[in-house]
C-alpha atoms as a PDB file:
ATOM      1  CA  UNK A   1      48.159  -7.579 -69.250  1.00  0.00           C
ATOM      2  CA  UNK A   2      47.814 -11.372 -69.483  1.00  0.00           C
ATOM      3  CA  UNK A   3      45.711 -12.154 -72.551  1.00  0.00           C
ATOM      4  CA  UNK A   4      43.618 -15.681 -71.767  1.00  0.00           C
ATOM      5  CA  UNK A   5      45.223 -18.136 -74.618  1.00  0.00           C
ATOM      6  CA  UNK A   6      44.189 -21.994 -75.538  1.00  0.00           C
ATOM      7  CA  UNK A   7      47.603 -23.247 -74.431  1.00  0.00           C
ATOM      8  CA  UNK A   8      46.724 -27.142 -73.426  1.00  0.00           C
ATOM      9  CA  UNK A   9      47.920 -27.707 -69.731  1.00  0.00           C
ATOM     10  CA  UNK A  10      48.707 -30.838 -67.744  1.00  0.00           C
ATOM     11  CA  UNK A  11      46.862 -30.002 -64.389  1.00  0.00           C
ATOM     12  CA  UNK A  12      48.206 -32.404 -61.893  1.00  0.00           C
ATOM     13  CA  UNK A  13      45.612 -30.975 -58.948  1.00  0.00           C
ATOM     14  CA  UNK A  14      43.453 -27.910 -58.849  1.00  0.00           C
ATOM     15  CA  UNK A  15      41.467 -26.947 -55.933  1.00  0.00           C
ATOM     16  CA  UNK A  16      40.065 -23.236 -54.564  1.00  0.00           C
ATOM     17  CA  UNK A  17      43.219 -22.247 -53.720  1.00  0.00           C
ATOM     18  CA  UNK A  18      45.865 -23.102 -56.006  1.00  0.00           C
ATOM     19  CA  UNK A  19      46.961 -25.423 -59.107  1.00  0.00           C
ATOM     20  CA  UNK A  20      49.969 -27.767 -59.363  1.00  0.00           C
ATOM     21  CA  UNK A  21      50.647 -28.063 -63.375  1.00  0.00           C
ATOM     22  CA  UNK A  22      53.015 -30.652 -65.038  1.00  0.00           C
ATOM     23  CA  UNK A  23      54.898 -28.164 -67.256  1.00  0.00           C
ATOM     24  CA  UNK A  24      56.342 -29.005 -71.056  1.00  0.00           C
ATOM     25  CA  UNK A  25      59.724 -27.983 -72.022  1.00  0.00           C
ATOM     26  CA  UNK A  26      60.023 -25.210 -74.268  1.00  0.00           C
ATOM     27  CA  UNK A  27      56.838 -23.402 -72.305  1.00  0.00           C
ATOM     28  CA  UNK A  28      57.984 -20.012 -70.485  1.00  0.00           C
ATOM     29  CA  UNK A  29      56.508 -19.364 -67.436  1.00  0.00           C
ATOM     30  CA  UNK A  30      55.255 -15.623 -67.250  1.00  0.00           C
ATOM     31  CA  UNK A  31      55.395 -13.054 -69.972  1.00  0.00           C
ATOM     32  CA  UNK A  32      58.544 -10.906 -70.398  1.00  0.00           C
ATOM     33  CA  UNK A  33      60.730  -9.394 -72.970  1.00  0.00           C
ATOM     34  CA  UNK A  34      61.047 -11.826 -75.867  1.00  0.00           C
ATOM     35  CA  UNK A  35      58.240 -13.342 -74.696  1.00  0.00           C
ATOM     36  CA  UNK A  36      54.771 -11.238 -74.733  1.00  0.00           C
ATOM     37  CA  UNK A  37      52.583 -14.087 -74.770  1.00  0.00           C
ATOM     38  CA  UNK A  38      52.145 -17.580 -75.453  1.00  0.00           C
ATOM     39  CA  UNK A  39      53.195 -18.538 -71.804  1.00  0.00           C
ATOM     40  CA  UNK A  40      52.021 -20.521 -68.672  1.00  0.00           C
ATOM     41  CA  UNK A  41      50.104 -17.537 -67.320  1.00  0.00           C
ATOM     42  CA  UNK A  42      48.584 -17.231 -70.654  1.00  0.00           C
ATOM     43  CA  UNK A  43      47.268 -20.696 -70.289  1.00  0.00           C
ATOM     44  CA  UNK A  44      46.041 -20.236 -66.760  1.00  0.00           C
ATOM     45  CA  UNK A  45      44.028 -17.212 -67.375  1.00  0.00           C
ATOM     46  CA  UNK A  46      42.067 -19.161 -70.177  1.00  0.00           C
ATOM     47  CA  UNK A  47      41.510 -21.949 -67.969  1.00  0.00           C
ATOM     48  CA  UNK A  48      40.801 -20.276 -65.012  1.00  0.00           C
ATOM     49  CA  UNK A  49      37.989 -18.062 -66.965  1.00  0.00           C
ATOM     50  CA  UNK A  50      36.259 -20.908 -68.550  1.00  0.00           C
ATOM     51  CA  UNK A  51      35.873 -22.087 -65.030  1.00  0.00           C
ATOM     52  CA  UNK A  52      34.970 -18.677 -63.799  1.00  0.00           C
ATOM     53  CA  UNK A  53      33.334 -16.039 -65.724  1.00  0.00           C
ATOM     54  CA  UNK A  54      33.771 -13.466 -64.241  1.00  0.00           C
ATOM     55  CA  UNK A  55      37.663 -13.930 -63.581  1.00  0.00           C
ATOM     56  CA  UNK A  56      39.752 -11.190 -63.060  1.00  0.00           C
ATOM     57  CA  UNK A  57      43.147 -11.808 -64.988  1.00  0.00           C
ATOM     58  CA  UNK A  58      44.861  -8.966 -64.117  1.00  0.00           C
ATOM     59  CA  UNK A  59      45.198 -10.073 -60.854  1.00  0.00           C
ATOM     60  CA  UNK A  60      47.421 -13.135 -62.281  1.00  0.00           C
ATOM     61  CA  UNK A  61      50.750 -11.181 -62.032  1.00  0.00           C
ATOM     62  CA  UNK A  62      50.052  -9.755 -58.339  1.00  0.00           C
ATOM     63  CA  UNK A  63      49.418 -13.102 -57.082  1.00  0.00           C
ATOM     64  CA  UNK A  64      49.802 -16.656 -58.651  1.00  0.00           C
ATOM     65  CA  UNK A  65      53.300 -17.331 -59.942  1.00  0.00           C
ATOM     66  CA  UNK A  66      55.027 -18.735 -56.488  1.00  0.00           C
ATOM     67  CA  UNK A  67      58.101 -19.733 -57.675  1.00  0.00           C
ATOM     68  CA  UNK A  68      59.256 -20.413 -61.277  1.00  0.00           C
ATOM     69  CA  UNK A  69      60.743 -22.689 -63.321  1.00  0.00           C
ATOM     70  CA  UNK A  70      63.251 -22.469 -66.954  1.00  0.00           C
ATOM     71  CA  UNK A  71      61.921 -22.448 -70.082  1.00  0.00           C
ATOM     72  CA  UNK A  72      63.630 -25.435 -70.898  1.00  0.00           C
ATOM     73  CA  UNK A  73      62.959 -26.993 -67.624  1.00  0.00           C
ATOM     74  CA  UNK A  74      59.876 -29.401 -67.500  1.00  0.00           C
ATOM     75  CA  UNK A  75      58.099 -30.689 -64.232  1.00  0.00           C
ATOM     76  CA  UNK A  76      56.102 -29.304 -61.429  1.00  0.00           C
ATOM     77  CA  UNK A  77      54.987 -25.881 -60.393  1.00  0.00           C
ATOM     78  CA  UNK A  78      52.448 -24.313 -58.035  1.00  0.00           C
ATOM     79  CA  UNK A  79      50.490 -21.581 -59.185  1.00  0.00           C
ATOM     80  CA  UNK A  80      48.200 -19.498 -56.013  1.00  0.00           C
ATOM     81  CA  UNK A  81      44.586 -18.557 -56.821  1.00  0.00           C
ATOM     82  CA  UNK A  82      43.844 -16.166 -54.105  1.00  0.00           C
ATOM     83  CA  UNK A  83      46.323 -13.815 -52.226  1.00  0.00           C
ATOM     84  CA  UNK A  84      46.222 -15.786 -49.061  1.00  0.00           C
ATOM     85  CA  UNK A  85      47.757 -19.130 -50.915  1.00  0.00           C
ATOM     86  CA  UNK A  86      50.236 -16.705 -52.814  1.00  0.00           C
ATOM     87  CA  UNK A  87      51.033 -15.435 -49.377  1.00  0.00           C
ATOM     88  CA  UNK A  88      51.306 -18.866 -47.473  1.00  0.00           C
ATOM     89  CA  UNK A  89      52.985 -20.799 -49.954  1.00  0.00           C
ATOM     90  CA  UNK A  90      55.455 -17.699 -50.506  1.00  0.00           C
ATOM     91  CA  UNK A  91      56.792 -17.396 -46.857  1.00  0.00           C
ATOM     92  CA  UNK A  92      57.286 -21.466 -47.213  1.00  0.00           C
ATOM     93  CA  UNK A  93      59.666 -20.764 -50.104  1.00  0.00           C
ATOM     94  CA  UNK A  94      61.115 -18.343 -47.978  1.00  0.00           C
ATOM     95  CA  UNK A  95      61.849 -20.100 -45.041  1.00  0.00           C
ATOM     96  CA  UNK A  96      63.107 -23.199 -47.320  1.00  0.00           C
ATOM     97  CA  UNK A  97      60.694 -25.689 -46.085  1.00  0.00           C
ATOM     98  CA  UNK A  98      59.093 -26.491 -49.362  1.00  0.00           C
ATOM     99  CA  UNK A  99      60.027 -30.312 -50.724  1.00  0.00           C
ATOM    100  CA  UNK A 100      61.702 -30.049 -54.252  1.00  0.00           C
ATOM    101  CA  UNK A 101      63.992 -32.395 -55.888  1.00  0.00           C
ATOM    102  CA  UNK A 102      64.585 -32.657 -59.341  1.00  0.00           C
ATOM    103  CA  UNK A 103      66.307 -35.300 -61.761  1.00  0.00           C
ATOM    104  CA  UNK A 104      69.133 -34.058 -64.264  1.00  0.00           C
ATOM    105  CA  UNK A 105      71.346 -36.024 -66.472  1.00  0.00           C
ATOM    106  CA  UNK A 106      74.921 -34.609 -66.553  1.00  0.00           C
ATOM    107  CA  UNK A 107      78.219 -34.852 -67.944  1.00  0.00           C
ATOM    108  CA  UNK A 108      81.110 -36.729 -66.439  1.00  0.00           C
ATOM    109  CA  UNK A 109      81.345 -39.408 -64.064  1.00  0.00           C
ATOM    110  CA  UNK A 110      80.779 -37.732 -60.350  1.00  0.00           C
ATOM    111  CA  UNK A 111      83.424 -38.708 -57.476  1.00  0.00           C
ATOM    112  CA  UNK A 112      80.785 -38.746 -54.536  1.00  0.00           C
ATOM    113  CA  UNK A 113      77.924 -40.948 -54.641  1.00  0.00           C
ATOM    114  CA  UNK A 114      76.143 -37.858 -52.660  1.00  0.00           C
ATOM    115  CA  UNK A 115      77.103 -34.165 -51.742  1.00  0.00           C
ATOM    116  CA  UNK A 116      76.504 -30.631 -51.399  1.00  0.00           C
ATOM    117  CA  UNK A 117      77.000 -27.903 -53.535  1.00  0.00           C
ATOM    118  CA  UNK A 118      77.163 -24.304 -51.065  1.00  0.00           C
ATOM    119  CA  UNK A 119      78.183 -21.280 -53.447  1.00  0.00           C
ATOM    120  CA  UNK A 120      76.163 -18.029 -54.067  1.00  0.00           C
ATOM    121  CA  UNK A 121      74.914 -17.626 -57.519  1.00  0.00           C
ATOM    122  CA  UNK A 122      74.256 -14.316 -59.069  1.00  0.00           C
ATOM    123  CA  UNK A 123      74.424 -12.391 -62.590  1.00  0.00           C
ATOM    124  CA  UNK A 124      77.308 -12.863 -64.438  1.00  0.00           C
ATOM    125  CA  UNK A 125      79.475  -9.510 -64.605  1.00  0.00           C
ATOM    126  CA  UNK A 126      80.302  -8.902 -68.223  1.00  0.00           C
ATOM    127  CA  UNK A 127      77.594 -11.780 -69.547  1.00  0.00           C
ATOM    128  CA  UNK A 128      74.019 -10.072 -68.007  1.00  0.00           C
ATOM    129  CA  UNK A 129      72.133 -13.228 -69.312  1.00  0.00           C
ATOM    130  CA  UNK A 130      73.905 -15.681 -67.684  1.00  0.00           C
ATOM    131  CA  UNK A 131      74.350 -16.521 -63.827  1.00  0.00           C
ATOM    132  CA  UNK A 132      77.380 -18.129 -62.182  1.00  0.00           C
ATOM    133  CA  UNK A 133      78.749 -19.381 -59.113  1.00  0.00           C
ATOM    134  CA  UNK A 134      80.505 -17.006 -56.090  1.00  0.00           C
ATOM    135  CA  UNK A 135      82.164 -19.746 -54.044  1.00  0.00           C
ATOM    136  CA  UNK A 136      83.691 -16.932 -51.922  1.00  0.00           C
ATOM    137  CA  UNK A 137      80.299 -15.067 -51.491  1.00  0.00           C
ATOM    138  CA  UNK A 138      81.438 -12.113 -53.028  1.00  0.00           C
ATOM    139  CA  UNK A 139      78.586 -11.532 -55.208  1.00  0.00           C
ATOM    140  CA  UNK A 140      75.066 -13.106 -55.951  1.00  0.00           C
ATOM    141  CA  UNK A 141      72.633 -14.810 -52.780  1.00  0.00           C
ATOM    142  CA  UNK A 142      73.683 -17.775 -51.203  1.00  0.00           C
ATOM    143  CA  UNK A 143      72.359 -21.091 -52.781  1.00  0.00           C
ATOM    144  CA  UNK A 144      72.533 -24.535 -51.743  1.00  0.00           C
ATOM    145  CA  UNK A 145      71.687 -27.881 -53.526  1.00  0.00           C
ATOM    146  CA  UNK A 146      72.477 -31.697 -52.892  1.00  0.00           C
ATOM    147  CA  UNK A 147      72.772 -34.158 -54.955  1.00  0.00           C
ATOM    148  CA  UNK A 148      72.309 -37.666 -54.901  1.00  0.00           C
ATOM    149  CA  UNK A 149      73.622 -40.984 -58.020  1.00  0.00           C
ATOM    150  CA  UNK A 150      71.035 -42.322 -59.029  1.00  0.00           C
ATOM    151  CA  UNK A 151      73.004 -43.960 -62.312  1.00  0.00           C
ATOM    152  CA  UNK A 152      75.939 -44.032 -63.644  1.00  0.00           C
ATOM    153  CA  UNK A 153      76.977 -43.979 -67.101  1.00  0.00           C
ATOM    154  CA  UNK A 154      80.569 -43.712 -67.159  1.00  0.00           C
ATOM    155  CA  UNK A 155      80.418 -40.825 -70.013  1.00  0.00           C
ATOM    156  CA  UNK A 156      77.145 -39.053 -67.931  1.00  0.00           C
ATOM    157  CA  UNK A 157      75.905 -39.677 -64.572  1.00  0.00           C
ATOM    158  CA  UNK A 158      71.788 -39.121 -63.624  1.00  0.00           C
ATOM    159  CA  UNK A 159      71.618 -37.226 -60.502  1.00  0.00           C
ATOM    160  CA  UNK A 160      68.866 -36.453 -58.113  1.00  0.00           C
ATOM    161  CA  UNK A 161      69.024 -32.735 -56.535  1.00  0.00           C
ATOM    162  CA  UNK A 162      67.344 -31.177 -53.675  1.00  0.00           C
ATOM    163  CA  UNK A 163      66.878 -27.752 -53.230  1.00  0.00           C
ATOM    164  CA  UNK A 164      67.926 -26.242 -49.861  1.00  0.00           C
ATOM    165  CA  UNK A 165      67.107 -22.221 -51.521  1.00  0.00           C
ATOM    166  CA  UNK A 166      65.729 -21.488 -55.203  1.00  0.00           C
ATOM    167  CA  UNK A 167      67.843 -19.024 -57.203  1.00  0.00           C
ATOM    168  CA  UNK A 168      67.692 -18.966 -60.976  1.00  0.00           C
ATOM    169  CA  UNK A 169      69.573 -21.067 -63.043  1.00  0.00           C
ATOM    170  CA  UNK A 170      70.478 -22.933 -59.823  1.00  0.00           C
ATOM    171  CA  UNK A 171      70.936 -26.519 -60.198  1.00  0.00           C
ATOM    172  CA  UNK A 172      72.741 -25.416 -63.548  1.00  0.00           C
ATOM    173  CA  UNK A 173      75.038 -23.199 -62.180  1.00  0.00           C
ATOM    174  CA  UNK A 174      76.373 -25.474 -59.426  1.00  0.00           C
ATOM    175  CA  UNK A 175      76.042 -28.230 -61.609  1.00  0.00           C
ATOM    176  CA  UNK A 176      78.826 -26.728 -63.861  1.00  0.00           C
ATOM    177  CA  UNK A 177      80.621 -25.215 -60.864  1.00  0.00           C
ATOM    178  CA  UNK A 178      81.705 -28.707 -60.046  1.00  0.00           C
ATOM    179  CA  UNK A 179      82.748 -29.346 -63.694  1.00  0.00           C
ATOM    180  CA  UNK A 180      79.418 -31.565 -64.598  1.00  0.00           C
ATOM    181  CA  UNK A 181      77.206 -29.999 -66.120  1.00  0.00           C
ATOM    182  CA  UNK A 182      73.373 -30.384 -67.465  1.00  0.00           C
ATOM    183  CA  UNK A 183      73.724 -32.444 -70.657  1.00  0.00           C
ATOM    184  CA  UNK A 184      72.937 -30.502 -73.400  1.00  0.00           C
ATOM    185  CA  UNK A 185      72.570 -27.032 -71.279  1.00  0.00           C
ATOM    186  CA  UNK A 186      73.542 -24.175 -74.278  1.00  0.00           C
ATOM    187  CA  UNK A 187      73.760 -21.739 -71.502  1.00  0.00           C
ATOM    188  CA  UNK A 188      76.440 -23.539 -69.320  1.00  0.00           C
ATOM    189  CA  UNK A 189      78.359 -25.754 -71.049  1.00  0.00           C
ATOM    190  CA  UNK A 190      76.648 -28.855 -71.520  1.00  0.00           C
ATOM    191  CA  UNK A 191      75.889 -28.594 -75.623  1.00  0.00           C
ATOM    192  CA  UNK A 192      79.327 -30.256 -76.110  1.00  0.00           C
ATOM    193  CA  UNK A 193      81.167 -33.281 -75.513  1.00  0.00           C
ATOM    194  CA  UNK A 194      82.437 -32.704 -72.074  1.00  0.00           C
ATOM    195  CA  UNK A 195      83.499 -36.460 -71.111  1.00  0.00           C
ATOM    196  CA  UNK A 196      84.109 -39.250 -74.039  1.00  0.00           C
ATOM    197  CA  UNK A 197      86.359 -40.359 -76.803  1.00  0.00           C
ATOM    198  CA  UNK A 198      87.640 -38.602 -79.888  1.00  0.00           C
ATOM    199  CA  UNK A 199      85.915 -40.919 -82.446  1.00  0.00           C
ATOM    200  CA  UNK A 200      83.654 -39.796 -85.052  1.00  0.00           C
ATOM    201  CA  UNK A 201      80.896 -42.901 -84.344  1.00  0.00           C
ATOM    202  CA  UNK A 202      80.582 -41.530 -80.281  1.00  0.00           C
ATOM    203  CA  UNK A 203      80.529 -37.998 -81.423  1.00  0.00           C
ATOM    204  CA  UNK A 204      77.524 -38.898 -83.744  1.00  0.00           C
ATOM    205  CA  UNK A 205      76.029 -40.952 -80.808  1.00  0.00           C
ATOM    206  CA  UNK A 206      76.092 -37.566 -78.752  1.00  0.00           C
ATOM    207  CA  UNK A 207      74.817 -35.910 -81.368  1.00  0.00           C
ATOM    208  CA  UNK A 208      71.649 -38.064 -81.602  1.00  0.00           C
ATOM    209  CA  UNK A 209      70.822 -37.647 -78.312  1.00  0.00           C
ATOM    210  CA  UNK A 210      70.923 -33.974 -78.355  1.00  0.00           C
ATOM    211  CA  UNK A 211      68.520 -34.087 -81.157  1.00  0.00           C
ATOM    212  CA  UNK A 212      66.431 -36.491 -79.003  1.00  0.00           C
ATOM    213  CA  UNK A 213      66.669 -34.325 -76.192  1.00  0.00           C
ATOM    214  CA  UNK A 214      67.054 -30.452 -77.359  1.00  0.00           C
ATOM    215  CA  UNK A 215      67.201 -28.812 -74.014  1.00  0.00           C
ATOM    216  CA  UNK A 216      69.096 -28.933 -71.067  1.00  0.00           C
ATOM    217  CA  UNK A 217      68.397 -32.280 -69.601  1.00  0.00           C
ATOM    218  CA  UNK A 218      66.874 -31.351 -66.137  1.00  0.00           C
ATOM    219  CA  UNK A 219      63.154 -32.056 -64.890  1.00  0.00           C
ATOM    220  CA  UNK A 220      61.375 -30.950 -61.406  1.00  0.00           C
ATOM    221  CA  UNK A 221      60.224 -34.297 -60.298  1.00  0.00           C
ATOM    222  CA  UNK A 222      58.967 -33.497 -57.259  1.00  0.00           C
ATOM    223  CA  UNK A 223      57.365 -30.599 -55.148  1.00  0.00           C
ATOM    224  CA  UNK A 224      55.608 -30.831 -51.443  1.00  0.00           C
ATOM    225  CA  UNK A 225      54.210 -28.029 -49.466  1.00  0.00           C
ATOM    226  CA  UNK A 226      51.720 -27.199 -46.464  1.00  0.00           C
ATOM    227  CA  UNK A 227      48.473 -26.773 -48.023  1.00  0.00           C
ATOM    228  CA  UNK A 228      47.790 -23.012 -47.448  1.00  0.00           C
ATOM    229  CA  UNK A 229      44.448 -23.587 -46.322  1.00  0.00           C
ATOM    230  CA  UNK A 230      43.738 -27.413 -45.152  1.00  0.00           C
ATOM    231  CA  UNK A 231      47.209 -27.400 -43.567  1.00  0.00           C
ATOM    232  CA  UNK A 232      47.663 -30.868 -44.945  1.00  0.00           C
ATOM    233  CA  UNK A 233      51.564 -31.946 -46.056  1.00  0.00           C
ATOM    234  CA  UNK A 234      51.114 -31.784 -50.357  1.00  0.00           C
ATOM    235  CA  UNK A 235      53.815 -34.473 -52.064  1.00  0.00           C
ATOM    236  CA  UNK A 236      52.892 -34.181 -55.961  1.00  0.00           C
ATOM    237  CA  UNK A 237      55.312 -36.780 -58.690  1.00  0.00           C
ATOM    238  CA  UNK A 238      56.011 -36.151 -62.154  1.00  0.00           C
ATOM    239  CA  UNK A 239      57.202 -38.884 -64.423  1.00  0.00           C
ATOM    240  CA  UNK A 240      60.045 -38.150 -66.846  1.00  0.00           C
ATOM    241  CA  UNK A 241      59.137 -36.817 -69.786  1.00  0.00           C
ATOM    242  CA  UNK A 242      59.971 -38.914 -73.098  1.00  0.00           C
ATOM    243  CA  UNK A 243      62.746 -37.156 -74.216  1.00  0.00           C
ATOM    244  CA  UNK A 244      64.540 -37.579 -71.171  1.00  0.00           C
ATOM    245  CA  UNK A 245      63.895 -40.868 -70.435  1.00  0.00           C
ATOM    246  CA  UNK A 246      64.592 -41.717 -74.096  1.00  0.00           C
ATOM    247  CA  UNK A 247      67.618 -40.491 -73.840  1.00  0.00           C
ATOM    248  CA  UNK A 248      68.989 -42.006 -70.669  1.00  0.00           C
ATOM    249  CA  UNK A 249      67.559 -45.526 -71.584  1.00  0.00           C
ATOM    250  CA  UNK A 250      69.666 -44.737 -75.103  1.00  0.00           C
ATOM    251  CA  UNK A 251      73.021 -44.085 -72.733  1.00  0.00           C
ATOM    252  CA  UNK A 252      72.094 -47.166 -70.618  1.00  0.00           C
ATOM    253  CA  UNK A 253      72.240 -49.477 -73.766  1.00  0.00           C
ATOM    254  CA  UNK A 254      75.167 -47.527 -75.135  1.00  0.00           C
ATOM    255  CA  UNK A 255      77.427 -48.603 -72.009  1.00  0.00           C
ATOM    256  CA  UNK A 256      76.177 -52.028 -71.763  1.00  0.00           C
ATOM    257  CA  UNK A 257      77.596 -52.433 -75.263  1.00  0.00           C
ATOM    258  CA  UNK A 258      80.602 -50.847 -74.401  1.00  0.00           C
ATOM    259  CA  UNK A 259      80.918 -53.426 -71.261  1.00  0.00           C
ATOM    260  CA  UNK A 260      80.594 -56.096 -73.510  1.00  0.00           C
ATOM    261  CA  UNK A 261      83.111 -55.935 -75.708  1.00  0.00           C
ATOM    262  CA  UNK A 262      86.045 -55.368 -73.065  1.00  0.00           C
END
């Protein structure tokens, strides 16, 4: 059952048929194991029955969550309020029209200014928790993402990626598939110096910026649908959140230096 909880939420828009909420890192989406309570659908239900008092909550897991988002991932997500936006918005997911690009920061310095990542992700064999990349098809559902430079850091690059399809762990998977991935991302990689020198003063420069930034490095910036109902094209933006911008204005600076004293 979803027990309503006082979670604060950052409601972007809210009408009669669904919500669009600017999630926090650190917030998981539904309950689960590990994870009882204290999530997004906690949060929902109280808000949706101080609004309505007679709310039924238990219909939250039947219809509502759309699509989700990581744990550690921050930015937008559409939640359905009745089963006829959970259906609607669902079969856009499905058919890959909905408009979602997000913004990471990864390591290394990427050859392309724009490209395509086509490989199927899917469960790691031996590691259950973990999902990786099937360039050959072999296992896991076929995912695509571009990407796009937005700026360049020598040491990390910040990238803009669409999603073509939306399987979990996506953007993180092909991101280290291609050898660059999400900057501080414990899962794949990106919690260690993957591009850099061997000095002792940068190694303590990455290390402050994986205390400013303690999660994988990756925000959904934007998300556009048909409105189930009004049939009206939906574009919602999300800012950066501090920590990442704080920590790409603190590689900015860091390489400006750097090009100063060659």
């Amino acid at each position: 059952d979803i027990v309503p909880q006082p979670i604060p939420l950052s409601i972007v828009y809210e009408d009669d048929d669904l919500m669009v909420i600017n999630k926090p890192p650190g917030l998981v989406v539904h309950p689960g194991s590990g994870n009882p309570d204290g999530t997004l659908l906690n949060a929902i239900a109280w808000h949706l029955r101080q609004r309505i008092p007679d709310f039924d909550e238990t219909k939250l897991p039947r219809y509502g969550m759309v699509h989700r988002i990581d744990k550690n991932t921050s930015g937008l997500i559409v939640m359905a309020k009745t089963a006829q936006a959970m259906s609607d918005l669902a079969k856009q997911f499905y058919d890959h029209t909905v408009h979602r690009r997000y913004t990471a920061l990864v390591w290394g310095d990427l050859e392309e200014e724009e490209g395509t990542i086509i490989a199927h992700v899917g469960r790691h064999l031996r590691f259950r928790k973990l999902f990786t990349a099937y360039p050959e098809g072999d296992h896991g559902k076929e995912a695509i993402t571009h990407y796009k430079v937005l700026e360049r850091f020598n040491y990390v690059t910040v990238v803009e990626c669409r999603l073509e399809t939306g399987r979990t762990h996506q953007i993180r998977v092909h991101m280290q598939h291609i050898g660059h991935p999400v900057f501080n991302d414990d899962f794949y990689g990106g919690d260690r110096i993957v591009k850099g020198t061997v000095y002792t003063k940068y190694k303590q420069f990455v290390d402050n910026c994986f205390s400013i930034c303690p999660r994988h490095a990756l925000h959904a910036r934007e998300l556009g649908f048909i409105h189930p109902t009004t049939k009206t094209n939906m574009l919602f933006t999300s800012e950066l959140p501090d920590d990442m911008a704080d920590i790409i204005a603190k590689w900015k600076r860091y390489t400006q230096a750097k090009d100063m004293e060659r």
